[in-house]
Protein backbone atom coordinates (compact mmCIF):
# COMPACT_ATOMS: atom_id res chain seq x y z
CA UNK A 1 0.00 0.00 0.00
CA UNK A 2 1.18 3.61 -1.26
CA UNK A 3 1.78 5.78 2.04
CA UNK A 4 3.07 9.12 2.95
CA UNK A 5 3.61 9.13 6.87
CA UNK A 6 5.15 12.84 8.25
CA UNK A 7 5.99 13.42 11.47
CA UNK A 8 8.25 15.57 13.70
CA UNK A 9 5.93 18.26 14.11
CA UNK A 10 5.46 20.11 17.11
CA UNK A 11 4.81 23.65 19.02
CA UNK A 12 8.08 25.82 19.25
CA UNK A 13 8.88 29.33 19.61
CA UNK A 14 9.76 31.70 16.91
CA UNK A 15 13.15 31.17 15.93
CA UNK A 16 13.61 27.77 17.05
CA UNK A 17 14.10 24.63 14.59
CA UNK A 18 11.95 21.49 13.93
CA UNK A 19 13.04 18.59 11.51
CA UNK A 20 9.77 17.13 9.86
CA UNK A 21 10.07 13.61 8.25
CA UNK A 22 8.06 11.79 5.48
CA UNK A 23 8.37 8.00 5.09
CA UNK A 24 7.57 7.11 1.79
CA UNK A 25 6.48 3.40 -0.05
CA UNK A 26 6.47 4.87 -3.25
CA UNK A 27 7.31 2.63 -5.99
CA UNK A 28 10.83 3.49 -7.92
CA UNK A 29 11.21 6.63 -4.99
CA UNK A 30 14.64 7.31 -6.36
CA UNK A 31 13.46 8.51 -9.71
CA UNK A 32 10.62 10.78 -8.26
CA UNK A 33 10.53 14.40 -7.28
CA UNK A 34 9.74 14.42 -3.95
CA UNK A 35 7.66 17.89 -2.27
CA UNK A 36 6.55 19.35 1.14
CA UNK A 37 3.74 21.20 1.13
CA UNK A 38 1.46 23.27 3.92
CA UNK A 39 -1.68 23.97 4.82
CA UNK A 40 -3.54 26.90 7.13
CA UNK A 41 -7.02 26.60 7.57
CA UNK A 42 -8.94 28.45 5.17
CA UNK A 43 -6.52 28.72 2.71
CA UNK A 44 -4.89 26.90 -0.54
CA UNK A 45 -2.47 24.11 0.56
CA UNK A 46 0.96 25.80 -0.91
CA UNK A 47 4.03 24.50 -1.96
CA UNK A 48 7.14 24.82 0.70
CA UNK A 49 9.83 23.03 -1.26
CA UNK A 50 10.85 20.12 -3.86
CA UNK A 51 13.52 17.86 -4.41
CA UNK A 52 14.22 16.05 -7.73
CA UNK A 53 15.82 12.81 -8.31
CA UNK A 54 18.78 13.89 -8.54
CA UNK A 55 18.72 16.16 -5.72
CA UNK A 56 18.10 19.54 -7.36
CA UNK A 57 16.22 21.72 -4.56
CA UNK A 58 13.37 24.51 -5.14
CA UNK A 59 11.79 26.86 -2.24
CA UNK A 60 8.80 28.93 -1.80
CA UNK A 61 10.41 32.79 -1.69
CA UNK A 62 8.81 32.58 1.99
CA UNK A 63 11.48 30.04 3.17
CA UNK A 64 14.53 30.49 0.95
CA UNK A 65 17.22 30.54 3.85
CA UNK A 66 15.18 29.22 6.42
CA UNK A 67 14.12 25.38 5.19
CA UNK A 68 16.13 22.83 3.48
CA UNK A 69 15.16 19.56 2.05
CA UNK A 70 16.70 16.83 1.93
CA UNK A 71 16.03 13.00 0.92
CA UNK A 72 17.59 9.51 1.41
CA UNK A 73 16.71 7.39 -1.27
CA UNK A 74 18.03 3.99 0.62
CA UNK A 75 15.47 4.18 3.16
CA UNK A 76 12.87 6.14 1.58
CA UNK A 77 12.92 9.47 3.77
CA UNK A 78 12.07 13.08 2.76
CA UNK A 79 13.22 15.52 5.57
CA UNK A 80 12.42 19.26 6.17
CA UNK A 81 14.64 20.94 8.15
CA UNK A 82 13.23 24.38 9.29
CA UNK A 83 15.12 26.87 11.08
CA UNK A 84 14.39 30.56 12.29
CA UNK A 85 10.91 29.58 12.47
CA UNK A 86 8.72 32.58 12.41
CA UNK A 87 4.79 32.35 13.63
CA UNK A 88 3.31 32.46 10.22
CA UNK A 89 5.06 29.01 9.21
CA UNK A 90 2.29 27.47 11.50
CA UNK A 91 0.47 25.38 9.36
CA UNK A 92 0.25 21.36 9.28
CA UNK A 93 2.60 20.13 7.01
CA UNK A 94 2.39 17.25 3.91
CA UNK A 95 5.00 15.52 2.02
CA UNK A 96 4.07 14.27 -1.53
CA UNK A 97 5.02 12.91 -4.73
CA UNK A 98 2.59 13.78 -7.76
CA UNK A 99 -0.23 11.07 -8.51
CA UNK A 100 -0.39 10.16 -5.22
CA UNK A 101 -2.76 10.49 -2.11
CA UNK A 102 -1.71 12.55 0.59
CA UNK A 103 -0.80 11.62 4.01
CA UNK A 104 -1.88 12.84 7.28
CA UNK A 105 0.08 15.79 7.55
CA UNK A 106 2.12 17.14 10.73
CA UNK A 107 1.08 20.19 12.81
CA UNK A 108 3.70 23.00 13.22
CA UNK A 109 2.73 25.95 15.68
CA UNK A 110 4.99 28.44 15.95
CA UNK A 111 4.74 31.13 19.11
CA UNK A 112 5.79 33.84 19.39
């Protein structure tokens, strides 16, 4: 069964750091771009950052700096590091490849 499972999410104070993980059993994960995503309530899930295949990186202008992703392809792991969180990163957070579901998502709050 295709899953996306994050976790690592959590309540920390502005300008703190939180690590978010995705396991992923995707099928031939090595050859797919790989993508976090977030969500606030009310509004359009965005796009935080993507990874390619072969590792090429792309961030949202709104956490250039801040967030870098990362992947293992031998054990099937997307990770988000986030530093320098600021409040309006709070959002719950999805990892996803394209033509699949998507998972459960992990809650960041961020106080100030």
């Amino acid at each position: 069964q295709v899953q996306l499972v994050e976790s690592g999410g959590g309540l920390v104070q502005a300008g703190g750091s939180l690590r978010l993980s995705c396991a992923a059993s995707l099928l031939f994960f090595s050859a797919r771009t790989m993508d976090w995503h977030r969500q606030v309530p009310g509004k359009q899930r965005e796009l935080v950052a993507e990874i390619s295949s072969g590792g090429n990186t792309n961030y949202a202008d709104s956490v250039k700096g801040r967030f870098t992703i990362s992947r293992d392809n031998a054990k099937k792991m997307v990770y988000l590091q986030m530093s320098s969180l600021k409040p309006e990163d709070t959002a719950v957070y999805y990892c996803h490849s394209s033509g699949y579901d998507w998972g459960q998502g992990t809650q960041v709050t961020v106080t100030v």
